[in-house]
N, C-alpha and C. Protein backbone atom coordinates (compact mmCIF):
# COMPACT_ATOMS: atom_id res chain seq x y z
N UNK A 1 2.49 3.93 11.70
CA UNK A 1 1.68 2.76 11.42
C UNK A 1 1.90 2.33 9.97
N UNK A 2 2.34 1.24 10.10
CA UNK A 2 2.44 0.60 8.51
C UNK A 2 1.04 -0.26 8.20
N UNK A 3 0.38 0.31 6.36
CA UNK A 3 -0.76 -0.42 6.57
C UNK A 3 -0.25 -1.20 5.67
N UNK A 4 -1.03 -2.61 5.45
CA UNK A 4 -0.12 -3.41 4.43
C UNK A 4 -1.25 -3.89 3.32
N UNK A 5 -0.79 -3.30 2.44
CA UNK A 5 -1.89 -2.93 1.09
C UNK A 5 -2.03 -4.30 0.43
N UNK A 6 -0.87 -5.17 0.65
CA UNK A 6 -1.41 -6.20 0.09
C UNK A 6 -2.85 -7.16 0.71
N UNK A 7 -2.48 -7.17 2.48
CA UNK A 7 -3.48 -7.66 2.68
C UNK A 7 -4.84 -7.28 2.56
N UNK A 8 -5.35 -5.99 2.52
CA UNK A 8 -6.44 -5.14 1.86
C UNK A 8 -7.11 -5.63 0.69
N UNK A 9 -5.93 -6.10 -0.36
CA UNK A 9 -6.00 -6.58 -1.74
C UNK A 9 -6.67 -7.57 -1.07
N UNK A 10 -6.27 -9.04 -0.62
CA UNK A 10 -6.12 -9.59 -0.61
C UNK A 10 -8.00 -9.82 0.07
N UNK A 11 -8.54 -9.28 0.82
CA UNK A 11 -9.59 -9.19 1.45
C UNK A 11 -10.78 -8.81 0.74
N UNK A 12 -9.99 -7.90 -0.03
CA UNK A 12 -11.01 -7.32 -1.01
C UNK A 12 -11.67 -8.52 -2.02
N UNK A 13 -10.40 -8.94 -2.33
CA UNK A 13 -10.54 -10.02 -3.55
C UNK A 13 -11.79 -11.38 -2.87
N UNK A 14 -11.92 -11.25 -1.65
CA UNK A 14 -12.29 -12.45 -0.90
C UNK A 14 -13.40 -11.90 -0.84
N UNK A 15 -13.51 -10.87 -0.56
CA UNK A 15 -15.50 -10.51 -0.52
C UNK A 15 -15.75 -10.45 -1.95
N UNK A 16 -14.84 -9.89 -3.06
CA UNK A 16 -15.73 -10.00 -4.23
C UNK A 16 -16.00 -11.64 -4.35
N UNK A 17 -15.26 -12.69 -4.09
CA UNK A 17 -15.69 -13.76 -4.78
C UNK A 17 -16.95 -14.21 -3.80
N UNK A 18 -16.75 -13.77 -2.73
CA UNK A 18 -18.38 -14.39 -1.63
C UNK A 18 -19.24 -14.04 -2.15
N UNK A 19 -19.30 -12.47 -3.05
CA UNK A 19 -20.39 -12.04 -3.24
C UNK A 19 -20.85 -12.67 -4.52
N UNK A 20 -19.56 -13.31 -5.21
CA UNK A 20 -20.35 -14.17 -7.03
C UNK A 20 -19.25 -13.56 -7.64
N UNK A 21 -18.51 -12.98 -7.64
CA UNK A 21 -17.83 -12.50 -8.72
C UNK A 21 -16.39 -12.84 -8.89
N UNK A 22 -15.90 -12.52 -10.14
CA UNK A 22 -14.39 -12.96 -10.41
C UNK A 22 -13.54 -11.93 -10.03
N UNK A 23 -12.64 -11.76 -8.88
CA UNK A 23 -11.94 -10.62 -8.58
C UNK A 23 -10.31 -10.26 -9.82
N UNK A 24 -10.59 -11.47 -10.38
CA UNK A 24 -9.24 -12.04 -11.73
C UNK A 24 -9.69 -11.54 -12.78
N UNK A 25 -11.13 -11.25 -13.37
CA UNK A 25 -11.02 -10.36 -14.76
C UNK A 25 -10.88 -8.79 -14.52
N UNK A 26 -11.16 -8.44 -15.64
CA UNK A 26 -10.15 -7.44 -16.15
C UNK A 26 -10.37 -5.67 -15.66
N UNK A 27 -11.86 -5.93 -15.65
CA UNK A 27 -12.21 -4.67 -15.23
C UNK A 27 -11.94 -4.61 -13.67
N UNK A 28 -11.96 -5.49 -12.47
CA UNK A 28 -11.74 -5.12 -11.85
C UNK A 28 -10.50 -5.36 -11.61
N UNK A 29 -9.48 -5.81 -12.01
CA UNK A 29 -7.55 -4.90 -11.32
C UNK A 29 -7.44 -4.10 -11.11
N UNK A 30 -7.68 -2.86 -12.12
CA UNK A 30 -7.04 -1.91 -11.83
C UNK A 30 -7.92 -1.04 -10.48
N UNK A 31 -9.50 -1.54 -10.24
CA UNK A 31 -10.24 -0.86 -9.35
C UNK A 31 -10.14 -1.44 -8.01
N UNK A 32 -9.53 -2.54 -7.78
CA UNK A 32 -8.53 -2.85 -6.77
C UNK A 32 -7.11 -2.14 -5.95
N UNK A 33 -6.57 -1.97 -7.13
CA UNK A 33 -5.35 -1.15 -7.21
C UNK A 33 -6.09 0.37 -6.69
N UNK A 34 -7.22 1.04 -7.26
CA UNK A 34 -7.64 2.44 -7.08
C UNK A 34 -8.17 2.27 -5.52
N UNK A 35 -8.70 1.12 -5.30
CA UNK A 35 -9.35 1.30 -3.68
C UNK A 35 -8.75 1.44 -3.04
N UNK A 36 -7.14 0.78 -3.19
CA UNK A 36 -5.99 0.18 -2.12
C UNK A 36 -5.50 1.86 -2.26
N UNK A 37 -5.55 2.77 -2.81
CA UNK A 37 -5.13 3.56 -2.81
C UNK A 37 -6.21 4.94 -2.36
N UNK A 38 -7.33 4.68 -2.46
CA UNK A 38 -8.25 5.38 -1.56
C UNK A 38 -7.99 5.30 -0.33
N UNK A 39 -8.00 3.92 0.18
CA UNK A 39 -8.06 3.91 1.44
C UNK A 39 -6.35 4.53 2.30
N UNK A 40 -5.59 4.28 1.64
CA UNK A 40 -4.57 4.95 1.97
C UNK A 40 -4.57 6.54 2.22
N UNK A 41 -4.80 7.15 1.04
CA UNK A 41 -5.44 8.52 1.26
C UNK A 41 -6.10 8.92 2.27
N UNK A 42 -7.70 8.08 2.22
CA UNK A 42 -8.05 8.38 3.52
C UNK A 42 -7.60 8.37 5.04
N UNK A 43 -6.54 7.24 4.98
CA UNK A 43 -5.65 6.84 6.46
C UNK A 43 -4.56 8.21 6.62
N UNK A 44 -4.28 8.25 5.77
CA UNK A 44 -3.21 9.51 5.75
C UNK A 44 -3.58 10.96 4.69
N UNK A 45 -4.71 11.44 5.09
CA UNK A 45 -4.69 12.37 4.24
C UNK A 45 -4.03 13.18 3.76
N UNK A 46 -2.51 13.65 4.69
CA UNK A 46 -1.48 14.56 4.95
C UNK A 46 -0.70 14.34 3.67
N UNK A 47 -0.55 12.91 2.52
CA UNK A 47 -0.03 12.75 1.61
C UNK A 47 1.23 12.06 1.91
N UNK A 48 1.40 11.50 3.68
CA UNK A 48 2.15 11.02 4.06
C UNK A 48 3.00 10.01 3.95
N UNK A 49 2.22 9.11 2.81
CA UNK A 49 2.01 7.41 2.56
C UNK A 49 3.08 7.11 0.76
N UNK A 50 3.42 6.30 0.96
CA UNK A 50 4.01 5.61 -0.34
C UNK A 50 3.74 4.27 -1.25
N UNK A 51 3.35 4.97 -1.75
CA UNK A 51 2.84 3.58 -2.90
C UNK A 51 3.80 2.83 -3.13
């Protein structure tokens, strides 16, 4: 199964702005980048997955 991290990003970014917020400043990039990579982990815990 290929998951495709961009669209994740991409979803993510869409609920932060529903909810009021700017998904474009600064503090949150990189905690974008850390989720997209949680959730990977969690899909493949085995360490199976490539960033």
């Amino acid at each position: 199964m290929v998951i495709d991290t961009e669209a994740i990003e991409e979803h993510i970014r869409d609920i932060l702005k529903a909810l009021g917020d700017n998904p474009a400043r600064e503090g949150l990039k990189i905690h974008l980048y850390e989720l997209r990579v949680c959730i990977k982990k969690y899909l493949y815990p085995q360490g199976m997955w490539n960033l």
